[in-house]
C-alpha atoms as a PDB file:
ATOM      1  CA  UNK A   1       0.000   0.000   0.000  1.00  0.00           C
ATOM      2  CA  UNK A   2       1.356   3.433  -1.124  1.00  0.00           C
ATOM      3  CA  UNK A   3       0.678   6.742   0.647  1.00  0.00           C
ATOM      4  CA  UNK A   4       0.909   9.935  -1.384  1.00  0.00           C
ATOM      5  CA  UNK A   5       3.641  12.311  -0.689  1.00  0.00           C
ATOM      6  CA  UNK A   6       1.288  14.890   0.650  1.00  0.00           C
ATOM      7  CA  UNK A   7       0.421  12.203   3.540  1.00  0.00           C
ATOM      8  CA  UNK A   8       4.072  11.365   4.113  1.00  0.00           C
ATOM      9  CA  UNK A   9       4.263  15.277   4.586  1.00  0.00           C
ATOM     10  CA  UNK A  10       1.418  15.756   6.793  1.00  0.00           C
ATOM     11  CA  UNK A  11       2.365  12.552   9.667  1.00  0.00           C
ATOM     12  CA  UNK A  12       6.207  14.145   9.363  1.00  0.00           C
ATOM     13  CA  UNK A  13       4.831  17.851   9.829  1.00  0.00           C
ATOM     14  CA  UNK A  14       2.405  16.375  12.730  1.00  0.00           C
ATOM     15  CA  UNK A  15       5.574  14.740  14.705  1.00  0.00           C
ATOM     16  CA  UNK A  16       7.505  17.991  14.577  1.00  0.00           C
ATOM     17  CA  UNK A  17       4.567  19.541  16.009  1.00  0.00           C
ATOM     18  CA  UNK A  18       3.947  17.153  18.596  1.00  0.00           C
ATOM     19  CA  UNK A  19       7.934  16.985  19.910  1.00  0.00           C
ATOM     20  CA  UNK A  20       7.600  20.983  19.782  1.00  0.00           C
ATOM     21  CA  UNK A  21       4.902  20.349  22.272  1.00  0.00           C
ATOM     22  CA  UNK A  22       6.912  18.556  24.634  1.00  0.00           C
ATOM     23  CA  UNK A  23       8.315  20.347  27.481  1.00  0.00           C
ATOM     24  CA  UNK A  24      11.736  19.621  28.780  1.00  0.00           C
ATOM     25  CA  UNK A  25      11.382  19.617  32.882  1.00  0.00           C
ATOM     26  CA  UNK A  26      13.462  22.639  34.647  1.00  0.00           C
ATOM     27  CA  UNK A  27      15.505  21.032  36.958  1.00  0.00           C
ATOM     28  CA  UNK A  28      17.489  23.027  39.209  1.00  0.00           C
ATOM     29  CA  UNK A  29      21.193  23.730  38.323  1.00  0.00           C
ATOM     30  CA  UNK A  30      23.895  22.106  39.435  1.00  0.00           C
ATOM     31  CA  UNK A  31      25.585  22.429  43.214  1.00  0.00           C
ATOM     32  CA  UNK A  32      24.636  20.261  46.499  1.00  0.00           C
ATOM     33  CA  UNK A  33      22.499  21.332  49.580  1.00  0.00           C
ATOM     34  CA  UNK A  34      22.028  19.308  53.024  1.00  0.00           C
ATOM     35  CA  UNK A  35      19.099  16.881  53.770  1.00  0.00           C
ATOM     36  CA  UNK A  36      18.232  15.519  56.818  1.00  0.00           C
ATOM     37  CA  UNK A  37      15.618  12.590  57.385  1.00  0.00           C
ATOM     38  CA  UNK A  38      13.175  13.688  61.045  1.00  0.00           C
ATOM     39  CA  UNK A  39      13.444  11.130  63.210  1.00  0.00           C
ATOM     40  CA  UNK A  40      11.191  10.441  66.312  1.00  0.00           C
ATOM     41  CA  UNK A  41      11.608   8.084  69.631  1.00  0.00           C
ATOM     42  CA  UNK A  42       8.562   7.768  71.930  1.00  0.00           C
ATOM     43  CA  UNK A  43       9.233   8.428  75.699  1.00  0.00           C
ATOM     44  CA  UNK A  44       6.943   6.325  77.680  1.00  0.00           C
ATOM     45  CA  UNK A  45       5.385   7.146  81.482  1.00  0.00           C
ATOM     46  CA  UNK A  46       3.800   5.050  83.740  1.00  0.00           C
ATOM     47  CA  UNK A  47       0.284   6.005  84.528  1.00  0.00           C
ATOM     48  CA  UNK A  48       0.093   8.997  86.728  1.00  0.00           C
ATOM     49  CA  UNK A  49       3.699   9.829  86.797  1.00  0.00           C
ATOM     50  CA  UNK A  50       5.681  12.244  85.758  1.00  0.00           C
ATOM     51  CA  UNK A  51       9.219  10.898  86.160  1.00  0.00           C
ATOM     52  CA  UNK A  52      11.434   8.863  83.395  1.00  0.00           C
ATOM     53  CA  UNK A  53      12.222   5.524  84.809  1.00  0.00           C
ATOM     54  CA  UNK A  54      15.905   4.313  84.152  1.00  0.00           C
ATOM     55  CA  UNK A  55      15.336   2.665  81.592  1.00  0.00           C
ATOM     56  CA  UNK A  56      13.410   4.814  79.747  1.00  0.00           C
ATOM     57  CA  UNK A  57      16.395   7.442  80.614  1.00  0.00           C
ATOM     58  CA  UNK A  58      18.943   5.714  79.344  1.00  0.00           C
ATOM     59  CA  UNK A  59      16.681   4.850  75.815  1.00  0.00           C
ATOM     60  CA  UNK A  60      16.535   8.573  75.874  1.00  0.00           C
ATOM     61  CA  UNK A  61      20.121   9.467  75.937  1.00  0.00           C
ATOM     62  CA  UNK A  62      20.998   7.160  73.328  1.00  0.00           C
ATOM     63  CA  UNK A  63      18.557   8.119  71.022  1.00  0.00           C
ATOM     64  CA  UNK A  64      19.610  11.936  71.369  1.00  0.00           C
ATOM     65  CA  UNK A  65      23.478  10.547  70.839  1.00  0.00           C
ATOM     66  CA  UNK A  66      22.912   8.548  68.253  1.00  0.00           C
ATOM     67  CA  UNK A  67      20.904  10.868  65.798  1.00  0.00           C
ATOM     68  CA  UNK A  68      23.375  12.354  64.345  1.00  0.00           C
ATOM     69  CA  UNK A  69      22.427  15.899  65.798  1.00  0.00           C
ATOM     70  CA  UNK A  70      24.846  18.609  65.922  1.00  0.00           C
ATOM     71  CA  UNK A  71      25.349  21.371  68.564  1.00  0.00           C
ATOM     72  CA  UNK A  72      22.143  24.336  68.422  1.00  0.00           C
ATOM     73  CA  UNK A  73      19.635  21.323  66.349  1.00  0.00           C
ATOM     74  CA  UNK A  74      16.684  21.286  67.243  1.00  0.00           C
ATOM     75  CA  UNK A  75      14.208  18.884  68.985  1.00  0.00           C
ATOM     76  CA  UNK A  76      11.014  19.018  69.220  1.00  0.00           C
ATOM     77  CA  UNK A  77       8.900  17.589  72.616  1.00  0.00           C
ATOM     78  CA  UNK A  78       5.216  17.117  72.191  1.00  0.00           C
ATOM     79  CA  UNK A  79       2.840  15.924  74.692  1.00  0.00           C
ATOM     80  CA  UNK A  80      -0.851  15.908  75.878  1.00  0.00           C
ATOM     81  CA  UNK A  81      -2.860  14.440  78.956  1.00  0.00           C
ATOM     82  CA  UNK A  82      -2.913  16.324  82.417  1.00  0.00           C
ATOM     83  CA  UNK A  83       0.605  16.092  83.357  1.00  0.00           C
ATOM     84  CA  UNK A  84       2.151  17.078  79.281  1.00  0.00           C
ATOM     85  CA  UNK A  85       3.569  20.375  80.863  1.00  0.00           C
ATOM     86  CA  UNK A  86       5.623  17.816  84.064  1.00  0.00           C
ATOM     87  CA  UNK A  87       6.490  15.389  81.709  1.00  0.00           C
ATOM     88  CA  UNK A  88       7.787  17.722  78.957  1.00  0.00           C
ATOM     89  CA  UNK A  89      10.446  19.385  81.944  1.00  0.00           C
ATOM     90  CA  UNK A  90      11.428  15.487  82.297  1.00  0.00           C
ATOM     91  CA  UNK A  91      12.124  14.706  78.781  1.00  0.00           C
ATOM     92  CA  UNK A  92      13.242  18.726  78.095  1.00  0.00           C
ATOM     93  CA  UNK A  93      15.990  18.180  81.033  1.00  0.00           C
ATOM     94  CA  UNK A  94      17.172  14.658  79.859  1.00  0.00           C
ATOM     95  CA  UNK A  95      18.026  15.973  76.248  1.00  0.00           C
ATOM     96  CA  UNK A  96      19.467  19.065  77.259  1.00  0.00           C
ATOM     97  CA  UNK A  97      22.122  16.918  79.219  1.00  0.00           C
ATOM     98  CA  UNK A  98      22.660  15.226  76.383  1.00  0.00           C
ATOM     99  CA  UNK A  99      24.157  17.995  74.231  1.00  0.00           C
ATOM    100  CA  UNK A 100      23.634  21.761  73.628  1.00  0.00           C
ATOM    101  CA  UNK A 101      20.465  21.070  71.553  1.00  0.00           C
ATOM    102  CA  UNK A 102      17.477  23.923  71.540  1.00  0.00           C
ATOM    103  CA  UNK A 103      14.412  22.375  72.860  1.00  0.00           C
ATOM    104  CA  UNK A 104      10.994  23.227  71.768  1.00  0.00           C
ATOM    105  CA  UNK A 105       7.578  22.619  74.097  1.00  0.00           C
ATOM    106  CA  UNK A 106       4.498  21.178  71.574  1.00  0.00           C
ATOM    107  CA  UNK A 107       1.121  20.752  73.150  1.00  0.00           C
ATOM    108  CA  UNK A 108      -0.401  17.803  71.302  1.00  0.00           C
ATOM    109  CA  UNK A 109      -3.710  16.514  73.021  1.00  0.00           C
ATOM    110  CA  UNK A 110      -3.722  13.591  70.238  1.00  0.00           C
ATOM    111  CA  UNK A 111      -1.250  11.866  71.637  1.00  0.00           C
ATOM    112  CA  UNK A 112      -1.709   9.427  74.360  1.00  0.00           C
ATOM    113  CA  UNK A 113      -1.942  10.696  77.805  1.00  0.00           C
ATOM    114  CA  UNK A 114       1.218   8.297  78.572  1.00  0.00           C
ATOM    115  CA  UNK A 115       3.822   8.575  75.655  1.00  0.00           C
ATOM    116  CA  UNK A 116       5.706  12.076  74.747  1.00  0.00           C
ATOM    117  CA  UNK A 117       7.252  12.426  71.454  1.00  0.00           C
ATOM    118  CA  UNK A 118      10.340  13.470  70.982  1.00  0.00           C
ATOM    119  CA  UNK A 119      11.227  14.693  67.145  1.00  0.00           C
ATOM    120  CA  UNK A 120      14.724  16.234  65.537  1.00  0.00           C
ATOM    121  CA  UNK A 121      15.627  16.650  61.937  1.00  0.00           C
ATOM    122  CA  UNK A 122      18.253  14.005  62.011  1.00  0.00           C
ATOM    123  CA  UNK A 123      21.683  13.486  60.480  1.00  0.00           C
ATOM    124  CA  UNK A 124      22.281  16.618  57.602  1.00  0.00           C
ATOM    125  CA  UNK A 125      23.438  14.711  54.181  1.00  0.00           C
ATOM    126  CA  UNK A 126      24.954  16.442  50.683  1.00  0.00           C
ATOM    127  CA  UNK A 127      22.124  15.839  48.318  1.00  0.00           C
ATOM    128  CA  UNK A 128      22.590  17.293  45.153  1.00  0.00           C
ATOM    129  CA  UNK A 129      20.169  19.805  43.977  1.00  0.00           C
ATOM    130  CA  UNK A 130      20.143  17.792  40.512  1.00  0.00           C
ATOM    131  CA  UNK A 131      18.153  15.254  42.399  1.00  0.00           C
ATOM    132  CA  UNK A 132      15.530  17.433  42.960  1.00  0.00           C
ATOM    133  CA  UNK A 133      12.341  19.002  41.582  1.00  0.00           C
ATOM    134  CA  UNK A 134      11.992  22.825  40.942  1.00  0.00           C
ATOM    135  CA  UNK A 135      10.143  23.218  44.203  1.00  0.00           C
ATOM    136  CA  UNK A 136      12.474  21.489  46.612  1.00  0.00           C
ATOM    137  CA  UNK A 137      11.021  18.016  46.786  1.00  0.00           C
ATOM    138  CA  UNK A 138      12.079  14.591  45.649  1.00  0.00           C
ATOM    139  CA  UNK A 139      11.088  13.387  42.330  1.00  0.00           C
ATOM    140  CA  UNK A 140       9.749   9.661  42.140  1.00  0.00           C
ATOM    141  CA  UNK A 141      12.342   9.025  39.518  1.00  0.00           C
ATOM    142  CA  UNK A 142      15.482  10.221  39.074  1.00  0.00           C
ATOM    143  CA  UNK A 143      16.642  12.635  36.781  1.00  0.00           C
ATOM    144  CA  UNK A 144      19.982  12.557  34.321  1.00  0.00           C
ATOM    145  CA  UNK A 145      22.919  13.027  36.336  1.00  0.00           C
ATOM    146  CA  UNK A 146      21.739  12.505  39.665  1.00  0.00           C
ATOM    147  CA  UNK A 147      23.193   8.957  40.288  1.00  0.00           C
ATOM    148  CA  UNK A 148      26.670  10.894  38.926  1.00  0.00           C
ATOM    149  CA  UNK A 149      26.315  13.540  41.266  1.00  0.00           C
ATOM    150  CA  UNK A 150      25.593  10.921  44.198  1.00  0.00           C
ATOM    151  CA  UNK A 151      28.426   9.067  43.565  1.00  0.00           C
ATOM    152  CA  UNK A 152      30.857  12.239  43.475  1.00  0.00           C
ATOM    153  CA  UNK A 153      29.518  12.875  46.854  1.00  0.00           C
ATOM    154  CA  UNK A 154      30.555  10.252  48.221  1.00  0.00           C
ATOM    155  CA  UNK A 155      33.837  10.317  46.577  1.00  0.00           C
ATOM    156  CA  UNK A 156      34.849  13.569  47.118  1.00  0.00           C
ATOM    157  CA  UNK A 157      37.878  13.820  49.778  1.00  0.00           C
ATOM    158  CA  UNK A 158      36.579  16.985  51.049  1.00  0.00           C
ATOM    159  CA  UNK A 159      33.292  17.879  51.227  1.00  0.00           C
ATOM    160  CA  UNK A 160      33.702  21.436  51.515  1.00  0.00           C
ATOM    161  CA  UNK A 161      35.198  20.990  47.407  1.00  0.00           C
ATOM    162  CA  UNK A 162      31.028  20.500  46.216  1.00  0.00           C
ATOM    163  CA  UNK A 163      30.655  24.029  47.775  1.00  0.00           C
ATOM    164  CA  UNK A 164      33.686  25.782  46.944  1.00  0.00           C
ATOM    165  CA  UNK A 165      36.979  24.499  45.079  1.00  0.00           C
ATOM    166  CA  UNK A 166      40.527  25.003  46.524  1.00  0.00           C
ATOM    167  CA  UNK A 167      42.950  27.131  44.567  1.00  0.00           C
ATOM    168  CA  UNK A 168      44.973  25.351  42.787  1.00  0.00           C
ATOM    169  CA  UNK A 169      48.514  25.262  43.170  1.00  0.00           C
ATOM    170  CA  UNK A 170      51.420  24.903  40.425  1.00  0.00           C
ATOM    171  CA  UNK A 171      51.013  22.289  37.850  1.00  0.00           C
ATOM    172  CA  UNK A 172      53.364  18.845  38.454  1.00  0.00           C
ATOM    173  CA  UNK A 173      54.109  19.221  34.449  1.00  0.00           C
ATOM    174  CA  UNK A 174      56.579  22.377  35.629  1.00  0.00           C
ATOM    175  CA  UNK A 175      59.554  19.982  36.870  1.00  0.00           C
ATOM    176  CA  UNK A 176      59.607  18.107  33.873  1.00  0.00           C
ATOM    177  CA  UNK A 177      59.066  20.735  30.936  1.00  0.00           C
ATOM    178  CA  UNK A 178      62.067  22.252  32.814  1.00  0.00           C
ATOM    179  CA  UNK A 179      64.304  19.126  32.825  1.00  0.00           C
ATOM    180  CA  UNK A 180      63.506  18.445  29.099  1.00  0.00           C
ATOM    181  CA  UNK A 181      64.359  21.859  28.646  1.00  0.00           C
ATOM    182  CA  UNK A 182      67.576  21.881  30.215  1.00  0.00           C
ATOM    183  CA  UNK A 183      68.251  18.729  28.322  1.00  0.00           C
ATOM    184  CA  UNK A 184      67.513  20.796  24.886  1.00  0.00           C
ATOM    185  CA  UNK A 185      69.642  23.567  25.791  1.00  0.00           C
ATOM    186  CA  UNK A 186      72.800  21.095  26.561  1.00  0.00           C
ATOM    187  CA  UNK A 187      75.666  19.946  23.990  1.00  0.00           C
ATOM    188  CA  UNK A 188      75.832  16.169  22.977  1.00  0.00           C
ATOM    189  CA  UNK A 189      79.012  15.814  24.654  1.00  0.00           C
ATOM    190  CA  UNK A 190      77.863  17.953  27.781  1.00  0.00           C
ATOM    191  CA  UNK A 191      74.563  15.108  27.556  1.00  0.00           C
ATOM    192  CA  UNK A 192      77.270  12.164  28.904  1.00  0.00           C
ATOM    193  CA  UNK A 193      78.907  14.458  31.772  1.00  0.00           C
ATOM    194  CA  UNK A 194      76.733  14.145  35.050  1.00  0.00           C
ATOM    195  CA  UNK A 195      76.435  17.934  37.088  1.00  0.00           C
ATOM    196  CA  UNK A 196      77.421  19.683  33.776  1.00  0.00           C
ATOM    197  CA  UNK A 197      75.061  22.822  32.798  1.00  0.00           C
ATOM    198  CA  UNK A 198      77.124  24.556  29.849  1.00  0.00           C
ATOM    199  CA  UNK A 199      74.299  26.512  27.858  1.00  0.00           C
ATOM    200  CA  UNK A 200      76.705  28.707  25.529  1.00  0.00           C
ATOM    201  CA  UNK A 201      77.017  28.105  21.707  1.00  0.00           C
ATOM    202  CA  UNK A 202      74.646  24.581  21.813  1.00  0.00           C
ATOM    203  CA  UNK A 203      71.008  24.182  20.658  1.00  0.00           C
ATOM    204  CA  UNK A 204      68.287  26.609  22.165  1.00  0.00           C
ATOM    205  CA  UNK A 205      65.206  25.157  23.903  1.00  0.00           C
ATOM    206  CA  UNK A 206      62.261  23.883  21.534  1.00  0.00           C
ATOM    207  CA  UNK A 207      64.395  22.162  18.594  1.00  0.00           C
ATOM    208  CA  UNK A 208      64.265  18.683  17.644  1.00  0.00           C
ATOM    209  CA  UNK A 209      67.105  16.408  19.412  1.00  0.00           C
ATOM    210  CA  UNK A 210      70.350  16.011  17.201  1.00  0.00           C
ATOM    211  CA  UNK A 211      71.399  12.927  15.412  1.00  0.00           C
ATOM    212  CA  UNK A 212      74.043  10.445  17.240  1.00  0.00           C
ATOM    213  CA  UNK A 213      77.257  10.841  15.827  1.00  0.00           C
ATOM    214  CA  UNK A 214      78.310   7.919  13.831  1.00  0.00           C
ATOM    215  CA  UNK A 215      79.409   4.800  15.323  1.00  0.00           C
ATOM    216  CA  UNK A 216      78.803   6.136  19.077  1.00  0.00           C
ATOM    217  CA  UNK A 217      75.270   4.352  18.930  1.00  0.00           C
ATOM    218  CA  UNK A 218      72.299   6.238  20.375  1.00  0.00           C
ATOM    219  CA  UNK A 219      71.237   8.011  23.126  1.00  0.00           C
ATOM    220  CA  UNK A 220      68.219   7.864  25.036  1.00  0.00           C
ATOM    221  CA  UNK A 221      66.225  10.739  26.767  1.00  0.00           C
ATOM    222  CA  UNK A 222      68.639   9.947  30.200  1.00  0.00           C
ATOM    223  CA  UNK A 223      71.752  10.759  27.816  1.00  0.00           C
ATOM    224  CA  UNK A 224      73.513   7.673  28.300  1.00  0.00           C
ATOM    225  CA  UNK A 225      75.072   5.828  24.905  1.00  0.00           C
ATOM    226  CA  UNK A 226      73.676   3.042  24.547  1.00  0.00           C
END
């Protein structure tokens, strides 16, 4: 079956059209920004108490430790019943033991008269910004470049390079452009005397290397005859 030309035209024309119509997603450019993941650890109080048991203590203290928090985060204490505001002051005191952390006081009369909440944003991680969507969230899948940029991350020797690069110091080609230079600039018989630097009336830096005399073999980039 043949199609005219003017059809072959038309489903071209209509792809162009319909490619036009696609819109590339904006992702954000490139550079890296710290995550962290909230994490939460019930406190539990036996009925009509307002005191942390030792146990309960010590689960406490190694939940605030092991979080990942640094000094001045954040953690959040929410509570509700009769005896939130006494039980908050328990948990508040144990955390602030703990480490210099700012502790905030949430009424919350959803939660169970018995359990307080304690909540803090976690561990900070690099994430790069490629990895997200325009409006700061995660994307279900990931874009082009992202699993790059990950793995960079956690490459990197120092961290503080994804924020700002270190100057950079003198190339490691200098030493040896200047030996081959000196080598240039020396006389074939100054090439077999070790210590010698005579640069007057022999071959300027940049020309080829001259031929071996005749019957003295040849001589290698070292300047030993071989």
């Amino acid at each position: 079956m043949r199609f005219p030309i003017q059809h072959l035209a038309a489903i071209a024309l209509a792809g162009v059209l319909a490619a036009c119509d696609h819109k590339i997603p904006d992702w954000p450019e490139d550079g890296y920004t710290s995550l962290s993941t909230p994490v939460a650890h019930p406190v539990l109080f036996a009925p009509q108490t307002s005191s942390l048991s030792p146990t309960e203590r010590a689960r406490l203290v190694e939940f605030v430790r092991g979080a990942g928090l640094t000094p001045g985060s954040s953690v959040t204490v929410a509570a509700g019943g009769p005896k939130a505001a006494a039980r908050q002051q328990a948990v508040a005191e144990v955390v602030r033991s703990a480490g210099p952390y700012s502790v905030s006081l949430v009424n919350d009369p959803s939660a169970t008269s018995d359990t307080v909440q304690v909540a803090a944003a976690g561990q900070a991680v690099l994430w790069p910004k490629r990895c997200m969507t325009p409006d700061g969230s995660l994307p279900e899948d990931l874009p082009l470049g992202c699993a790059s940029d990950l793995n960079l991350a956690q490459q990197v020797e120092r961290k503080s390079d994804l924020f700002q690069g270190r100057q950079m110091g003198p190339a490691f080609a200098n030493p040896s452009v200047r030996a081959a230079e000196r080598y240039l600039q020396l006389g074939g018989d100054d090439r077999t005397e070790s210590g010698t630097d005579s640069r007057a009336d022999h071959g300027q830096a940049g020309v080829v290397l001259p031929p071996a005399a005749a019957g003295s073999g040849t001589t290698d980039i070292s300047g030993a005859a071989q």
